[in-house]
C-alpha atoms as a PDB file:
ATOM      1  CA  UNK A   1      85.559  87.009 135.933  1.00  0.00           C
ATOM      2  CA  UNK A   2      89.363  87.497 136.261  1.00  0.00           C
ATOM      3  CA  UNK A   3      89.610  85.750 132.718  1.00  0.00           C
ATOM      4  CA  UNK A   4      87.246  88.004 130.916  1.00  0.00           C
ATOM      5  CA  UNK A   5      89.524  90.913 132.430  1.00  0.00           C
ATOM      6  CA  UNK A   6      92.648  89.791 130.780  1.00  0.00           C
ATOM      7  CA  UNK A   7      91.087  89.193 127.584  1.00  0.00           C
ATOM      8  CA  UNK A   8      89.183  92.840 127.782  1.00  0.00           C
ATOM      9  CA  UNK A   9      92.264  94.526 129.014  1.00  0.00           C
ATOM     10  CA  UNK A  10      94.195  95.196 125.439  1.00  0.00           C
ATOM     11  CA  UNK A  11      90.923  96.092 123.809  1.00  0.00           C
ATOM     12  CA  UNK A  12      90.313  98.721 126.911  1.00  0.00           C
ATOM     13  CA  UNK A  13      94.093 100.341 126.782  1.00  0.00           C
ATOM     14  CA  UNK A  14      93.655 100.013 123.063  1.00  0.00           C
ATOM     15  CA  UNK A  15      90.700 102.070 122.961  1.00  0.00           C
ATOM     16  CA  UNK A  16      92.196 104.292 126.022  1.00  0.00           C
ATOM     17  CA  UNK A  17      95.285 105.081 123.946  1.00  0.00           C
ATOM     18  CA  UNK A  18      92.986 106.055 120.720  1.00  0.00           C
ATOM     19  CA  UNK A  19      90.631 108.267 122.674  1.00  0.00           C
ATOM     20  CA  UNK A  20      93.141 109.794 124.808  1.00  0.00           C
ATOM     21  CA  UNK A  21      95.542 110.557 121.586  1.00  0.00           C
ATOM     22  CA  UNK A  22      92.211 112.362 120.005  1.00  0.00           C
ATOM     23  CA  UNK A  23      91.283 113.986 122.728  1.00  0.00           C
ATOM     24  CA  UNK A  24      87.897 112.032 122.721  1.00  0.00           C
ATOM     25  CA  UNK A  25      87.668 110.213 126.242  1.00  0.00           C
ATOM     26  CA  UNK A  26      84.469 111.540 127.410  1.00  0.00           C
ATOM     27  CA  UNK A  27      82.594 110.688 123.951  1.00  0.00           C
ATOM     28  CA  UNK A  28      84.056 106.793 123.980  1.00  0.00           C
ATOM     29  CA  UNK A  29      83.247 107.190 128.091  1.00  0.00           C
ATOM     30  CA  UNK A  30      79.738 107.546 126.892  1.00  0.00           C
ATOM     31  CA  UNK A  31      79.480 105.228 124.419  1.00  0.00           C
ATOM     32  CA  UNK A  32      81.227 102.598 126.140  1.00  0.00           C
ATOM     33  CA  UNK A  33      78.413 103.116 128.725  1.00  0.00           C
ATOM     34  CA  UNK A  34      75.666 102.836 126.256  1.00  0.00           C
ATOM     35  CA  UNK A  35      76.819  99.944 124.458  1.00  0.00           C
ATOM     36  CA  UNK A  36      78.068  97.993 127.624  1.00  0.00           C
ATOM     37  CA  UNK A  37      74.173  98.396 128.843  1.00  0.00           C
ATOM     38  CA  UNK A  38      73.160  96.868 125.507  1.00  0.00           C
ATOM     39  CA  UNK A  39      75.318  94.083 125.243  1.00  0.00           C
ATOM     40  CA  UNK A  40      74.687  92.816 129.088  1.00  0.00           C
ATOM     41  CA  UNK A  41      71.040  92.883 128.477  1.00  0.00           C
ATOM     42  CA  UNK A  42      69.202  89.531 128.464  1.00  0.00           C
ATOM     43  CA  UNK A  43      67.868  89.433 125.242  1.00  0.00           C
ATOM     44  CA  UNK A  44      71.477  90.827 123.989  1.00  0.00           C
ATOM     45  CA  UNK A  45      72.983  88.040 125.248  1.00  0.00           C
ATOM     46  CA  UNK A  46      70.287  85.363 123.796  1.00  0.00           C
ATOM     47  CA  UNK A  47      71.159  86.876 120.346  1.00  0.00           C
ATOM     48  CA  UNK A  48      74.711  86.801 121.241  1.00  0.00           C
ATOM     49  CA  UNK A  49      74.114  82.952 121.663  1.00  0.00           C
ATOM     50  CA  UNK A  50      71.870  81.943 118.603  1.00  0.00           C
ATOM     51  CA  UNK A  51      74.088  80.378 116.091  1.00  0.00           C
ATOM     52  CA  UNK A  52      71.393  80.902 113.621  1.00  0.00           C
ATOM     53  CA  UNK A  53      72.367  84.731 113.686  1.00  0.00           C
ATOM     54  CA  UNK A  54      74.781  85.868 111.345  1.00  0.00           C
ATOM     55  CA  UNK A  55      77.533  88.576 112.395  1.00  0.00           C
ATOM     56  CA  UNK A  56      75.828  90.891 109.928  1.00  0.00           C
ATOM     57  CA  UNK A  57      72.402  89.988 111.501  1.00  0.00           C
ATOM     58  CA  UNK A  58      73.807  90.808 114.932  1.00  0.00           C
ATOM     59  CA  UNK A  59      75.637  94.084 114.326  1.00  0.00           C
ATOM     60  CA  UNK A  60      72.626  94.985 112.605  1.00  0.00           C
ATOM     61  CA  UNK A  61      70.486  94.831 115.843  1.00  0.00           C
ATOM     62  CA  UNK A  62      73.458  96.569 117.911  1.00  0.00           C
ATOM     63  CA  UNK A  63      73.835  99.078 115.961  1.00  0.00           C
ATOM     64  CA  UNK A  64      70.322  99.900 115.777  1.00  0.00           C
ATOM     65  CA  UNK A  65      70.248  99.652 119.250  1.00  0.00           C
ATOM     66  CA  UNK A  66      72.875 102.082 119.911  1.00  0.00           C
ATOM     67  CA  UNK A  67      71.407 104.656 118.044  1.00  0.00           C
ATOM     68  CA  UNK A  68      73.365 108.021 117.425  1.00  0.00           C
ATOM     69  CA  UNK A  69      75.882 105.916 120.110  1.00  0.00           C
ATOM     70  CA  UNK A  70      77.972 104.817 117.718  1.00  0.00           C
ATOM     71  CA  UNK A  71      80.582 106.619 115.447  1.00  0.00           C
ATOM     72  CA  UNK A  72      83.406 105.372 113.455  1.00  0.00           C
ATOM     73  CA  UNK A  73      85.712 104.171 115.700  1.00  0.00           C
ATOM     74  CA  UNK A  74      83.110 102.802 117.876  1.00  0.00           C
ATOM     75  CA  UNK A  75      81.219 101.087 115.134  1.00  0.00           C
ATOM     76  CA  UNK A  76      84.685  99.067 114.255  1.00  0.00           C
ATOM     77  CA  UNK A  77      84.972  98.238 118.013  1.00  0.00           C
ATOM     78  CA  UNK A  78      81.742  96.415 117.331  1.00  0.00           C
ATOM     79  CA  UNK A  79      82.334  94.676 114.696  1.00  0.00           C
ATOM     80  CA  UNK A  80      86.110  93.286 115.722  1.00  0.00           C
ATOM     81  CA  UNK A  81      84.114  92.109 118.949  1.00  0.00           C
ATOM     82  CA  UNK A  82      81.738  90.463 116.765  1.00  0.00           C
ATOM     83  CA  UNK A  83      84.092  88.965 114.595  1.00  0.00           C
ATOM     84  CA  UNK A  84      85.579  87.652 117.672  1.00  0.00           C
ATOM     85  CA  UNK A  85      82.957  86.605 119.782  1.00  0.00           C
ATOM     86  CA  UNK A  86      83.896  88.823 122.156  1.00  0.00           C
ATOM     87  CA  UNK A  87      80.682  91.448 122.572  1.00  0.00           C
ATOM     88  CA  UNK A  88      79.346  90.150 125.918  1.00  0.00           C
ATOM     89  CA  UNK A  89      83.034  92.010 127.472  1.00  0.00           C
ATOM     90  CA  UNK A  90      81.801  95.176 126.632  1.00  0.00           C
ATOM     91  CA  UNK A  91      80.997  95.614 130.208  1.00  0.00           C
ATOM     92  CA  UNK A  92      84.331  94.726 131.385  1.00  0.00           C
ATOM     93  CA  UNK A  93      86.094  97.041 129.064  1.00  0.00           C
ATOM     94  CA  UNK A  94      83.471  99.868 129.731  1.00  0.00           C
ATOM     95  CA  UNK A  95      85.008  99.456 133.431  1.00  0.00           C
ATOM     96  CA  UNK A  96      88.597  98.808 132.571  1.00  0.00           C
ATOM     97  CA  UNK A  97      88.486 102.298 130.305  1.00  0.00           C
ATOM     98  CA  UNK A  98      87.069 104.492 133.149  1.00  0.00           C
ATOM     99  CA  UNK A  99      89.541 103.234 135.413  1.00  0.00           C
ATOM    100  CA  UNK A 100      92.439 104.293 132.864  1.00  0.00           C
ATOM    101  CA  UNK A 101      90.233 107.436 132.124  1.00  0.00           C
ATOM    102  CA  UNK A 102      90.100 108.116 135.775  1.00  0.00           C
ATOM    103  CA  UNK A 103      93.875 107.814 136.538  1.00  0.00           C
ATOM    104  CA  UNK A 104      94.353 110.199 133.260  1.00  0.00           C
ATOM    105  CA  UNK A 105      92.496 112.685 135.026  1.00  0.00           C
ATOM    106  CA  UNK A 106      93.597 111.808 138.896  1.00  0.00           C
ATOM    107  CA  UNK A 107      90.131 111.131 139.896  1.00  0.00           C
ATOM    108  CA  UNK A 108      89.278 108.139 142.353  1.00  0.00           C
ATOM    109  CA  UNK A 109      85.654 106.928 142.791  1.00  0.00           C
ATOM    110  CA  UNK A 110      84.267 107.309 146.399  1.00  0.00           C
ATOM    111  CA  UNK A 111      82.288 104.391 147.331  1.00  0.00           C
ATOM    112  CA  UNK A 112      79.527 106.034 150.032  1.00  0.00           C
ATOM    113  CA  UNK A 113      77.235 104.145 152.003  1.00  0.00           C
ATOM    114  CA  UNK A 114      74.618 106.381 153.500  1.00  0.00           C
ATOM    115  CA  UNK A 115      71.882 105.269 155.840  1.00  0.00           C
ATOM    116  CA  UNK A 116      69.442 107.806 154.327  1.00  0.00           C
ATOM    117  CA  UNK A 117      69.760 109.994 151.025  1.00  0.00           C
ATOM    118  CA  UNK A 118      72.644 112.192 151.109  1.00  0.00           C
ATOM    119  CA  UNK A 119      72.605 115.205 147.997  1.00  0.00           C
ATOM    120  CA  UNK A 120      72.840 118.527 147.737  1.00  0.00           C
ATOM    121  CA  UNK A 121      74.956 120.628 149.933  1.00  0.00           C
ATOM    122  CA  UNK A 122      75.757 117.925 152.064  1.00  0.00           C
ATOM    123  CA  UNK A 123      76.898 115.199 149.824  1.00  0.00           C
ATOM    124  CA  UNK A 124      79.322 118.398 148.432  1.00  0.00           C
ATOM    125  CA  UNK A 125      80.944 119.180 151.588  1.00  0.00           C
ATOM    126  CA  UNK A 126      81.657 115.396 152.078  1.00  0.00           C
ATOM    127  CA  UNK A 127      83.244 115.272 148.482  1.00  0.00           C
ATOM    128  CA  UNK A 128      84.741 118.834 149.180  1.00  0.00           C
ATOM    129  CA  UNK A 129      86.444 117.054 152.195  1.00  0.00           C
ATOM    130  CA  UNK A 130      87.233 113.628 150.915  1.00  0.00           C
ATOM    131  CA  UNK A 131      88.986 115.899 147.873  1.00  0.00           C
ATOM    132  CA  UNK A 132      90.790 117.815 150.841  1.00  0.00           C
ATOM    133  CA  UNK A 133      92.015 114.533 152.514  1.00  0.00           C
ATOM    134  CA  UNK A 134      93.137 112.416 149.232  1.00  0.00           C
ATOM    135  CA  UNK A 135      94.630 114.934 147.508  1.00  0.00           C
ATOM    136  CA  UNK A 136      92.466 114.212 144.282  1.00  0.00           C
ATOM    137  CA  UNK A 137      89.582 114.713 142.892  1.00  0.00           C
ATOM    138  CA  UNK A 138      86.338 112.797 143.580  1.00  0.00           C
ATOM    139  CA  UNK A 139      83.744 110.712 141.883  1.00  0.00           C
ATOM    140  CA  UNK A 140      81.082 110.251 144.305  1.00  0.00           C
ATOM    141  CA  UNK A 141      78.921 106.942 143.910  1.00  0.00           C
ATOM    142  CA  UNK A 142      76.572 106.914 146.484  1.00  0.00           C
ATOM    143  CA  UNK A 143      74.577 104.168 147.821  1.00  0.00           C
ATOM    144  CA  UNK A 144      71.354 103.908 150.466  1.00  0.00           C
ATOM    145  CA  UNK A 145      72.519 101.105 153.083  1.00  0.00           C
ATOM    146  CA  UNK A 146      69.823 101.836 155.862  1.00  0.00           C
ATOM    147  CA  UNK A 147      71.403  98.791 158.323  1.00  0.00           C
ATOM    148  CA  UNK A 148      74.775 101.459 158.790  1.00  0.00           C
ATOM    149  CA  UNK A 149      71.328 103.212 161.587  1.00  0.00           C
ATOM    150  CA  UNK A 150      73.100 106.770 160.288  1.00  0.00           C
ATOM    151  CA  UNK A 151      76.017 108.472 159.181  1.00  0.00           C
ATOM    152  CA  UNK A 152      78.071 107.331 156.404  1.00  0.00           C
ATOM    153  CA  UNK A 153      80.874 104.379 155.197  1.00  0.00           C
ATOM    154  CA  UNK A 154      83.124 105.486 152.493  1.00  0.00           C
ATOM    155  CA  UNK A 155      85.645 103.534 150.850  1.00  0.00           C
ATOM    156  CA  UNK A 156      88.439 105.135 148.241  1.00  0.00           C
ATOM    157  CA  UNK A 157      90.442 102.413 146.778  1.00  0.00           C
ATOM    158  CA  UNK A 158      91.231 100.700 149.341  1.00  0.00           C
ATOM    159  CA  UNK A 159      90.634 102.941 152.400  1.00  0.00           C
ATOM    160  CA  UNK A 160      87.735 102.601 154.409  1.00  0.00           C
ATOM    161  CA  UNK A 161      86.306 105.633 156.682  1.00  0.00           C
ATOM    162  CA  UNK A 162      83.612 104.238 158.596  1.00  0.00           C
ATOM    163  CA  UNK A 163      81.924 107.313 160.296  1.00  0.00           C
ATOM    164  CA  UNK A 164      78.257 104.710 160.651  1.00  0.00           C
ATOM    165  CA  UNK A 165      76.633 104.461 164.053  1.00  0.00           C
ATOM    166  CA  UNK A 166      76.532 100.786 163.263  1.00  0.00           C
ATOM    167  CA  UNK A 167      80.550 101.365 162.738  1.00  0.00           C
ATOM    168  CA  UNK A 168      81.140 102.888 166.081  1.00  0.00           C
ATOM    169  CA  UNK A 169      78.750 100.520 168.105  1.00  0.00           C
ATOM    170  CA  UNK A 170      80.615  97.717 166.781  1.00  0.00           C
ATOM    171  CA  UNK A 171      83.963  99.044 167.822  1.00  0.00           C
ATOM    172  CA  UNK A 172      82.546  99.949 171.223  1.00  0.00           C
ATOM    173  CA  UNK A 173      81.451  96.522 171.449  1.00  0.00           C
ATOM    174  CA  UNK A 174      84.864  95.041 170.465  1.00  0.00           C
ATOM    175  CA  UNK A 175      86.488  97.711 172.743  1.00  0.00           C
ATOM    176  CA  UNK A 176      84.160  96.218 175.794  1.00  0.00           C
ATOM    177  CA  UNK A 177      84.771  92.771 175.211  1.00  0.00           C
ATOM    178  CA  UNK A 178      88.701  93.973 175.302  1.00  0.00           C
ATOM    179  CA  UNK A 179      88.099  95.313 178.852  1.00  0.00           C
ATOM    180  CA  UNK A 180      86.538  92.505 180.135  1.00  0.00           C
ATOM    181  CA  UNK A 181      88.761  89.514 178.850  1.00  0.00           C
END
């Protein structure tokens, strides 16, 4: 994993530095979605594999694949990562290009862990908050974990705010066993 990072790093800051100069980093943001779902799917990846498939033969089915995804810039990007056996890293540079995308615009994804859905009104206060207390803006990603028994686990970077009922009866616990030793 850390080695298909390096090696999708230049084509990320490359593509960063390209969509950022244009003033184009939510259309690559949404192509670089679109074609990162394509190339980690299954049968993307056998194709990716068969020798017997030409380059041509291959950006032929991505492309037609992508749809109205692809525009000029993009549709090079897929054909130097051809060329270069490179397509499966699509994924990682999707990944690596929001991050740089995200610092651009000083927003940090919020990792929340809910124990039952949490949208609407409520999910914006939280964000509203979490804004408030990081000084930046906020990407929610939320996520149903019904062992935290209620309340919610968020992590930004690497902060953790564990406001779970399984959080606090695990630090009364510890805070017991303290008492007693």
């Amino acid at each position: 994993m850390a080695e298909n990072t390096t090696i999708a790093r230049p084509y990320a800051e490359a593509i960063f530095g390209l969509a950022d100069a244009a003033g184009t980093l939510g259309k690559w943001s949404q192509t670089l979605a679109r074609v990162a779902e394509i190339a980690s799917h299954p049968d993307m990846l056998e194709a990716m594999g068969n020798p017997r498939i030409t380059a041509e033969q291959l950006y032929g089915l991505f492309a037609a694949l992508s749809g109205d995804a692809l525009f000029a810039e993009s549709q090079n990007l897929i054909r130097v990562l051809i060329e270069n056996r490179r397509l499966s890293l699509l994924p990682e540079i999707r990944d690596l290009f929001e991050d740089l995308k995200n610092q651009r615009e000083g927003v940090v994804d919020a990792h929340i862990h809910s124990a039952f859905a949490l949208e609407g009104e409520p999910l914006a206060a939280l964000v509203a908050d979490l804004q408030k207390r990081f000084g930046r803006k906020i990407q929610p990603m939320v996520r149903i974990d019904p062992e935290l028994i209620g309340g919610v686990c968020v992590q930004v970077g690497d902060e953790v705010i564990d406001g779970s009922v399984r959080g606090k009866l695990t630090a009364m616990v510890a805070a017991l066993k303290s008492r007693t030793a």
